[in-house]
C-alpha atoms as a PDB file:
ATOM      1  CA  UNK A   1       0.000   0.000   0.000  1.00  0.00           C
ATOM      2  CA  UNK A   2       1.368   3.122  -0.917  1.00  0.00           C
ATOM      3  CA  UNK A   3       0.458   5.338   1.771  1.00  0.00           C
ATOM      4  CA  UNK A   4       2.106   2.859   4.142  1.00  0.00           C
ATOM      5  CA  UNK A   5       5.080   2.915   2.018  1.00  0.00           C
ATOM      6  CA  UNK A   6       5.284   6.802   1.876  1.00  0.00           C
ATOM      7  CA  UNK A   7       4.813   6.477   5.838  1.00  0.00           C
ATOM      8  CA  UNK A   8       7.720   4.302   6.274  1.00  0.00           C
ATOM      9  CA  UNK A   9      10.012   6.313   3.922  1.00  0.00           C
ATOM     10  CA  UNK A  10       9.273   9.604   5.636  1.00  0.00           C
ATOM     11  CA  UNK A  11      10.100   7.608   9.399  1.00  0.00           C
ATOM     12  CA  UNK A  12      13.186   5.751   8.436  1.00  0.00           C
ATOM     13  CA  UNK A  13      14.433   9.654   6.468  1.00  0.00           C
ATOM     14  CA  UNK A  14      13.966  11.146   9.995  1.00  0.00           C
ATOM     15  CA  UNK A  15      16.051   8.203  12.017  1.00  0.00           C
ATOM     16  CA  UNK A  16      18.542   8.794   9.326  1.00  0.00           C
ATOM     17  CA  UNK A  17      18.376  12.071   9.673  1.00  0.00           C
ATOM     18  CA  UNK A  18      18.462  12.473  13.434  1.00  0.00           C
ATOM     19  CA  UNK A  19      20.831   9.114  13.454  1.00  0.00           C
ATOM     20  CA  UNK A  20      18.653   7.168  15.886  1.00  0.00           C
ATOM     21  CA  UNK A  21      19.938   4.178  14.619  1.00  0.00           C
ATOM     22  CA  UNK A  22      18.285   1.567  16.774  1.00  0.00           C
ATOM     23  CA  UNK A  23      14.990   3.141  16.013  1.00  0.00           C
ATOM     24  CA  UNK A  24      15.256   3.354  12.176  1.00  0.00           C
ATOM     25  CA  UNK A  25      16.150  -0.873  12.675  1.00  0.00           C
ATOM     26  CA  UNK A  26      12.808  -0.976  14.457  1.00  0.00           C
ATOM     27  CA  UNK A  27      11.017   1.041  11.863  1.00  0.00           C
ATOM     28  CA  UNK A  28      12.576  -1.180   8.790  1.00  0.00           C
ATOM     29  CA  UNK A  29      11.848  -4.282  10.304  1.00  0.00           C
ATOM     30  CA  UNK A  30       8.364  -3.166  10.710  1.00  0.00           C
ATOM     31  CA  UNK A  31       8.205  -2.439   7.716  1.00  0.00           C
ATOM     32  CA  UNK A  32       9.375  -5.953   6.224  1.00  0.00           C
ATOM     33  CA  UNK A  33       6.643  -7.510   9.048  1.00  0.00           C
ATOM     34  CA  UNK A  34       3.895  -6.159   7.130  1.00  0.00           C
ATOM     35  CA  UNK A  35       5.565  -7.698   3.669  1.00  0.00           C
ATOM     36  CA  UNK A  36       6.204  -4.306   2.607  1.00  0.00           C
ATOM     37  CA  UNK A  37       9.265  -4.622   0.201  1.00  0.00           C
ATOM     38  CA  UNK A  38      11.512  -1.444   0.364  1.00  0.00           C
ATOM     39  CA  UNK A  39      11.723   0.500  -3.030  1.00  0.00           C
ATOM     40  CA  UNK A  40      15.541   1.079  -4.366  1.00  0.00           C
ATOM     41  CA  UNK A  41      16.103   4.247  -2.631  1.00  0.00           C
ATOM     42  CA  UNK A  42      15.211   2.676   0.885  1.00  0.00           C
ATOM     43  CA  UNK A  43      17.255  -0.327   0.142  1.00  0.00           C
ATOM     44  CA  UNK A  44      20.404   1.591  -0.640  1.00  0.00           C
ATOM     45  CA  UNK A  45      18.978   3.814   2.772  1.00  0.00           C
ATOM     46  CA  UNK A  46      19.185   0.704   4.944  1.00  0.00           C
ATOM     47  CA  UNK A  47      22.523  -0.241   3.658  1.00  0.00           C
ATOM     48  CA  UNK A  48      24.167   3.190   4.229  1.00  0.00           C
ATOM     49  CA  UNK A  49      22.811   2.762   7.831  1.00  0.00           C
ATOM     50  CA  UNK A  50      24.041  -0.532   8.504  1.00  0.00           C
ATOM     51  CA  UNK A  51      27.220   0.523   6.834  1.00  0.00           C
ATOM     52  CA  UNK A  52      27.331   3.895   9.111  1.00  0.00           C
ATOM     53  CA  UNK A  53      26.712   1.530  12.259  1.00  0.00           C
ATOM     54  CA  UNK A  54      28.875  -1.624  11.156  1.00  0.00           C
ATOM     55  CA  UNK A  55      25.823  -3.546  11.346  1.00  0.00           C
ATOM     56  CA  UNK A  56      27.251  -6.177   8.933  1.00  0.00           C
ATOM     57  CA  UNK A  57      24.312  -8.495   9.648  1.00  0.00           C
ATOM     58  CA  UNK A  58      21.804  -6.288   8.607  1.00  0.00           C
ATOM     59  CA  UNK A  59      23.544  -5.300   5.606  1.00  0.00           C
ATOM     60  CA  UNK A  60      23.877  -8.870   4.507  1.00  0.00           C
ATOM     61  CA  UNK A  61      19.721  -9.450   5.063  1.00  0.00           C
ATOM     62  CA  UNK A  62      19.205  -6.827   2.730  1.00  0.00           C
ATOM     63  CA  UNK A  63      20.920  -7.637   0.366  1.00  0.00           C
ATOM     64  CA  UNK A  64      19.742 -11.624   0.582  1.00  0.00           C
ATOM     65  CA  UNK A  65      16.734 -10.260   0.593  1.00  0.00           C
ATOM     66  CA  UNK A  66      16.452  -7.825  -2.404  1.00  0.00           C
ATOM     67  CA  UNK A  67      19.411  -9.698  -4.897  1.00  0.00           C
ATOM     68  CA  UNK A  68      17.228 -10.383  -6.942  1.00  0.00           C
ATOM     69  CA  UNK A  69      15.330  -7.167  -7.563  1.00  0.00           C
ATOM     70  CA  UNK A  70      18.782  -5.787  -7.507  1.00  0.00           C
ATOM     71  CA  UNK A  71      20.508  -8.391 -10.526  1.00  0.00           C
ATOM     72  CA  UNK A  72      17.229  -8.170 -12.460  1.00  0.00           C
ATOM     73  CA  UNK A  73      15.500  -5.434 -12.428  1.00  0.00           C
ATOM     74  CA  UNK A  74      12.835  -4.658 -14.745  1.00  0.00           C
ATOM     75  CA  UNK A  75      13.501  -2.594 -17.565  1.00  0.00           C
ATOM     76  CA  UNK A  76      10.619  -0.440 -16.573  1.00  0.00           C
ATOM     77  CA  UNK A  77      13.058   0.332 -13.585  1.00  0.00           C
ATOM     78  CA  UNK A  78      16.135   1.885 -14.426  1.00  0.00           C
ATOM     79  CA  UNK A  79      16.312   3.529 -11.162  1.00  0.00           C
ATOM     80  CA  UNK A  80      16.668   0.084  -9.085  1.00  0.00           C
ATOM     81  CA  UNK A  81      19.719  -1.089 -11.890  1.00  0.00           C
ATOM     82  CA  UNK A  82      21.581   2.239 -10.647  1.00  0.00           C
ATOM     83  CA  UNK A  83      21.290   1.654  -6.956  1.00  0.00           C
ATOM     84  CA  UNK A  84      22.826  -2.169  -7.075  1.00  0.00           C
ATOM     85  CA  UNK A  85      26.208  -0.376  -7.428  1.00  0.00           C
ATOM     86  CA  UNK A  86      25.855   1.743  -3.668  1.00  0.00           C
ATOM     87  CA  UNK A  87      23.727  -1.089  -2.090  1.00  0.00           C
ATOM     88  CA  UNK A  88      27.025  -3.652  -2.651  1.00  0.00           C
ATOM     89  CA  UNK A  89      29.324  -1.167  -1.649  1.00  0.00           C
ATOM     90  CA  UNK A  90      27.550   0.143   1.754  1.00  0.00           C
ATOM     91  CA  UNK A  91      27.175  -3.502   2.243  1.00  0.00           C
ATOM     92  CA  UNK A  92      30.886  -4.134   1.950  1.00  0.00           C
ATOM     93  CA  UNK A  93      31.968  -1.383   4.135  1.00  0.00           C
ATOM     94  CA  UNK A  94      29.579  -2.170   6.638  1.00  0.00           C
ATOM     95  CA  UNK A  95      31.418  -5.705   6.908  1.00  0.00           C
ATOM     96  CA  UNK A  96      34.706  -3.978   6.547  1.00  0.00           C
ATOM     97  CA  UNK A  97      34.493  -1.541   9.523  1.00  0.00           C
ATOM     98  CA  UNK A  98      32.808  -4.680  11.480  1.00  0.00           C
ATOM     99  CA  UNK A  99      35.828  -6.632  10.954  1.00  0.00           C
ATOM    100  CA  UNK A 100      33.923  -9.169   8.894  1.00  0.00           C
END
């Protein structure tokens, strides 16, 4: 449901924002409870988070979870092919600075 989605972007933007970490975890898994599947521009979001607070493990759940949006997107979704690059690389460096 869009409105839900548009709900959960704006709540996980503030965390971000205001880098209450723990909370924007809580608001994304939430989020995934409800089988809401984050849009490209979350996804790279949660990764730059996880990356930001070393959480290795949830960088690696996203990116289990959304592979294969993010290795084949639809054509009618050029925006999703652009964020695979970021999403990999926050996910990286999230198990780089956790010593993974």
């Amino acid at each position: 449901d869009m409105a839900w989605r548009n709900c959960y972007r704006a709540s996980l933007l503030a965390c971000a924002k205001s880098k209450s970490f723990d909370r924007y975890f809580e608001i994304y898994n939430q989020m995934r409870n409800r089988g809401i599947a984050p849009e490209a521009t979350i996804t790279s979001q949660v990764c730059a988070v996880a990356e930001e607070t070393a959480n290795w493990r949830v960088a690696l759940e996203v990116l289990e979870a959304t592979k294969p949006r993010l290795l084949a997107p639809k054509i009618s979704e050029p925006k999703r092919s652009a964020m695979a690059g970021p999403v990999y690389a926050h996910a990286i460096s999230a198990c780089h600075r956790a010593g993974q």
